[in-house]
C-alpha atoms as a PDB file:
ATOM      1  CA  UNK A   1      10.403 -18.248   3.257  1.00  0.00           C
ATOM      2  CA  UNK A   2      12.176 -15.835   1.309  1.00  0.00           C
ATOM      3  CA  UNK A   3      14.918 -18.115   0.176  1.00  0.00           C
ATOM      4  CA  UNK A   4      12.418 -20.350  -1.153  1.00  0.00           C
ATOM      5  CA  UNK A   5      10.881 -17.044  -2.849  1.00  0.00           C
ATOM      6  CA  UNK A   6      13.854 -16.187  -4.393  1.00  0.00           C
ATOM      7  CA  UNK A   7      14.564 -20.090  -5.531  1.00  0.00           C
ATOM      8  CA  UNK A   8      10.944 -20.166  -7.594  1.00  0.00           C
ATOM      9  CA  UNK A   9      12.016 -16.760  -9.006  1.00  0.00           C
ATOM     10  CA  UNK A  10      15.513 -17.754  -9.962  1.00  0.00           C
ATOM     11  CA  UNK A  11      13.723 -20.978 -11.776  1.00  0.00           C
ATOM     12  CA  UNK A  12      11.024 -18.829 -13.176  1.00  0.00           C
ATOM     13  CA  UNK A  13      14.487 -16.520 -15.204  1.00  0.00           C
ATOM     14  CA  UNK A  14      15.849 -19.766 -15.849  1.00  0.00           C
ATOM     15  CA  UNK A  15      12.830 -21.491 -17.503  1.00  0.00           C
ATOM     16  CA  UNK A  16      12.189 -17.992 -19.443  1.00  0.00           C
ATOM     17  CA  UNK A  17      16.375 -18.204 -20.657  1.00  0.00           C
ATOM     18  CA  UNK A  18      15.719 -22.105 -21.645  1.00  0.00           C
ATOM     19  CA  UNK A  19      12.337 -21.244 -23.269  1.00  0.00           C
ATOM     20  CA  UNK A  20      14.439 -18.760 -25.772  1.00  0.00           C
ATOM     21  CA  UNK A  21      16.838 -21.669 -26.222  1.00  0.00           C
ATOM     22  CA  UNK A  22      13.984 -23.996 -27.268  1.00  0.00           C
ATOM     23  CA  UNK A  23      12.337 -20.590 -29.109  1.00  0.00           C
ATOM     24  CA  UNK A  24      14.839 -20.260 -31.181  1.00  0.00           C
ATOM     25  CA  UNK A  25      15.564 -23.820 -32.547  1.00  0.00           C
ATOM     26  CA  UNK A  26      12.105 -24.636 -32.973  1.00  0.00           C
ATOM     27  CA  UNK A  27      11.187 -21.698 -34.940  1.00  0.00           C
ATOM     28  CA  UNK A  28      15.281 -22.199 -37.242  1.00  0.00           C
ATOM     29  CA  UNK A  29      13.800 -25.961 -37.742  1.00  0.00           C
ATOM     30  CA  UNK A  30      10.320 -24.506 -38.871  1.00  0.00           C
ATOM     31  CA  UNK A  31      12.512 -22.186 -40.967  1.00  0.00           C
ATOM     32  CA  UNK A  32      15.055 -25.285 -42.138  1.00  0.00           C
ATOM     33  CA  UNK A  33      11.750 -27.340 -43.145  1.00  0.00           C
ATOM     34  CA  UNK A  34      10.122 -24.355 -44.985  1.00  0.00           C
ATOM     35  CA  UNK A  35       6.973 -23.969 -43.073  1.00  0.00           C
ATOM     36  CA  UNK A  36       8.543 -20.870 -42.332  1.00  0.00           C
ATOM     37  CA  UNK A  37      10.157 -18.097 -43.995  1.00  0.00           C
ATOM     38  CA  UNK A  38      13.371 -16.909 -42.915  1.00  0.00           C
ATOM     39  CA  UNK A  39      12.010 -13.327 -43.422  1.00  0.00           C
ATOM     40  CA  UNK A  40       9.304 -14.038 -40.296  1.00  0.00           C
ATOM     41  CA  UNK A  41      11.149 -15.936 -37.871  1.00  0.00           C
ATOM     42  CA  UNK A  42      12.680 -13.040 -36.087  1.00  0.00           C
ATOM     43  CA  UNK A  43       9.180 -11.160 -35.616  1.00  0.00           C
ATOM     44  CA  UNK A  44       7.666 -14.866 -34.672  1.00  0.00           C
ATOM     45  CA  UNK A  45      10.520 -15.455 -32.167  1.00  0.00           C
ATOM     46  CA  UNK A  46       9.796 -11.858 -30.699  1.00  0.00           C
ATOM     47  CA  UNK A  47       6.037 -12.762 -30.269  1.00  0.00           C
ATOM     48  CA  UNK A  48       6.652 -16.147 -28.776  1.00  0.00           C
ATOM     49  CA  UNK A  49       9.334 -14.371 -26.393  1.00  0.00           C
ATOM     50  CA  UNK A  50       6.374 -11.735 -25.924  1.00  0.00           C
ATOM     51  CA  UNK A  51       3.691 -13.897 -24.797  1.00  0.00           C
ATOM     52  CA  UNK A  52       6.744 -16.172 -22.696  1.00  0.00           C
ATOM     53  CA  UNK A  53       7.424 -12.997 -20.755  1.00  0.00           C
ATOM     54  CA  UNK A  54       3.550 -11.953 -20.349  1.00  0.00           C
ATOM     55  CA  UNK A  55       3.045 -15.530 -18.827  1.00  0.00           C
ATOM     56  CA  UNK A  56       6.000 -15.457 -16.596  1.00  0.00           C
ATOM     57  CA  UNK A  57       4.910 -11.862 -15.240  1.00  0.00           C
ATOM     58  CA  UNK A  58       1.233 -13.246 -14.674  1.00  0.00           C
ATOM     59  CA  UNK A  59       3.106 -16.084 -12.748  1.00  0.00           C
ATOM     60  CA  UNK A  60       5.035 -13.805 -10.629  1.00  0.00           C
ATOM     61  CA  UNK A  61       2.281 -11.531  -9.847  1.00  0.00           C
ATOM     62  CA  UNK A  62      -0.281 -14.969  -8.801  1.00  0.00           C
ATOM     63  CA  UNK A  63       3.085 -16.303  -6.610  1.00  0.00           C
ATOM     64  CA  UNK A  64       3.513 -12.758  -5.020  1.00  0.00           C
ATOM     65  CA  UNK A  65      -0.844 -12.567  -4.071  1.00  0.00           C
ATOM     66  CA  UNK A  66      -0.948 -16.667  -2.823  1.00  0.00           C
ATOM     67  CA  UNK A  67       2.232 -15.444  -0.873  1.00  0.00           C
ATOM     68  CA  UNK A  68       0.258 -12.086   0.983  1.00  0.00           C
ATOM     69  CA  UNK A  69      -2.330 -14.543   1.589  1.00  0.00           C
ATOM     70  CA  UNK A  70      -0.802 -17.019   3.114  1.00  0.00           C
ATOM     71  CA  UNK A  71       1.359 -14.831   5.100  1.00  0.00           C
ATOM     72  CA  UNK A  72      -1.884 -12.765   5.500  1.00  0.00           C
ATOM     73  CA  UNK A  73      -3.070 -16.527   6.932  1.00  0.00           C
ATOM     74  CA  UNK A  74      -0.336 -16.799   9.807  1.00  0.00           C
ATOM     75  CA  UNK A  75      -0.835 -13.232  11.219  1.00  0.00           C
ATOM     76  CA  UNK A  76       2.194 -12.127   9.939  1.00  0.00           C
ATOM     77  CA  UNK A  77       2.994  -8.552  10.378  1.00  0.00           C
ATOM     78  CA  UNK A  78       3.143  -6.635   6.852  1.00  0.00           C
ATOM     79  CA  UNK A  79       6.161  -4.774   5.882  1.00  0.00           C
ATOM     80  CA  UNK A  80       4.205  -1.472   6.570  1.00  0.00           C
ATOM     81  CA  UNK A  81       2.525  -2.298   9.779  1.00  0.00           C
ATOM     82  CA  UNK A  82       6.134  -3.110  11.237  1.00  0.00           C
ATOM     83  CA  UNK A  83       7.519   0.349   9.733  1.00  0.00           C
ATOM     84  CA  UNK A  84       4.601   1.994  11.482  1.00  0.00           C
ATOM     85  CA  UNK A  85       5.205   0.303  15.254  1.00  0.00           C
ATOM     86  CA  UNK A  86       8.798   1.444  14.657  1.00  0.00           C
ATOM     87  CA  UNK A  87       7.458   4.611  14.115  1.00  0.00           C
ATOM     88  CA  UNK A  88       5.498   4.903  16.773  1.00  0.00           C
ATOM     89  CA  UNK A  89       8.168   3.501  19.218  1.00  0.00           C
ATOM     90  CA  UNK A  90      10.531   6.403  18.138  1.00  0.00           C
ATOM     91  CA  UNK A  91       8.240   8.972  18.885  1.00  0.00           C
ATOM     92  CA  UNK A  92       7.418   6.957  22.170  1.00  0.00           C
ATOM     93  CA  UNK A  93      11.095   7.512  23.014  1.00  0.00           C
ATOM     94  CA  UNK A  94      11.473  10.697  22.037  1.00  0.00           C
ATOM     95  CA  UNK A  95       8.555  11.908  24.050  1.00  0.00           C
ATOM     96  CA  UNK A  96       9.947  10.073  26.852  1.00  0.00           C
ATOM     97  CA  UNK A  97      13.637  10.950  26.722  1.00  0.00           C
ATOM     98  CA  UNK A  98      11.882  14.664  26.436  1.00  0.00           C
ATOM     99  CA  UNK A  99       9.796  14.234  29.760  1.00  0.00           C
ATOM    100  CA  UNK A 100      13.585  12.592  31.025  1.00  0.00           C
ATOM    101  CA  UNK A 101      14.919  15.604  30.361  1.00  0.00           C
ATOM    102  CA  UNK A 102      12.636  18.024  32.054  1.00  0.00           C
ATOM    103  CA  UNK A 103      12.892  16.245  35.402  1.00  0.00           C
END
């Protein structure tokens, strides 16, 4: 599960580094066929690359709450509720190596 977390994220960079690529020439051929003035095309680029990045965080956020719900689905333990049993088992131990030790 988490390798196939960390696969969708690694495409999600990769489509964000290809979508400056494509950014980039699209808004230089705007430029080279005049519908565009050199003068705006960096501000433009950084708007595009604005929005790009404001998608791809929305798109992380929506694959990190389907993945707590399905996980959420299967009874799987959370992160906290398994720090908090480990918790509890320490002090478990502790009180019991304590009684141990009174004997």
């Amino acid at each position: 599960m988490k390798d196939l977390l960390n696969n969708m994220y690694s495409l999600g960079v990769g489509v964000a580094a290809a979508s400056k690529e494509q950014i980039e020439k699209t808004v230089n051929d705007l430029v080279q066929r005049g519908e565009v003035k050199r003068s705006e095309s960096n501000q433009l680029i950084d708007d595009l690359l604005a929005k790009g990045q404001k998608a791809q965080e929305n798109m992380e956020n929506m694959i990190q709450e389907r993945t707590k719900q399905f996980l959420s689905s299967l009874d799987v333990p959370t992160k906290e509720e398994v720090d908090a049993l480990k918790a509890r088992v320490a002090a478990l131990e502790k009180a019991l190596s304590e009684k141990d030790a009174e004997k």
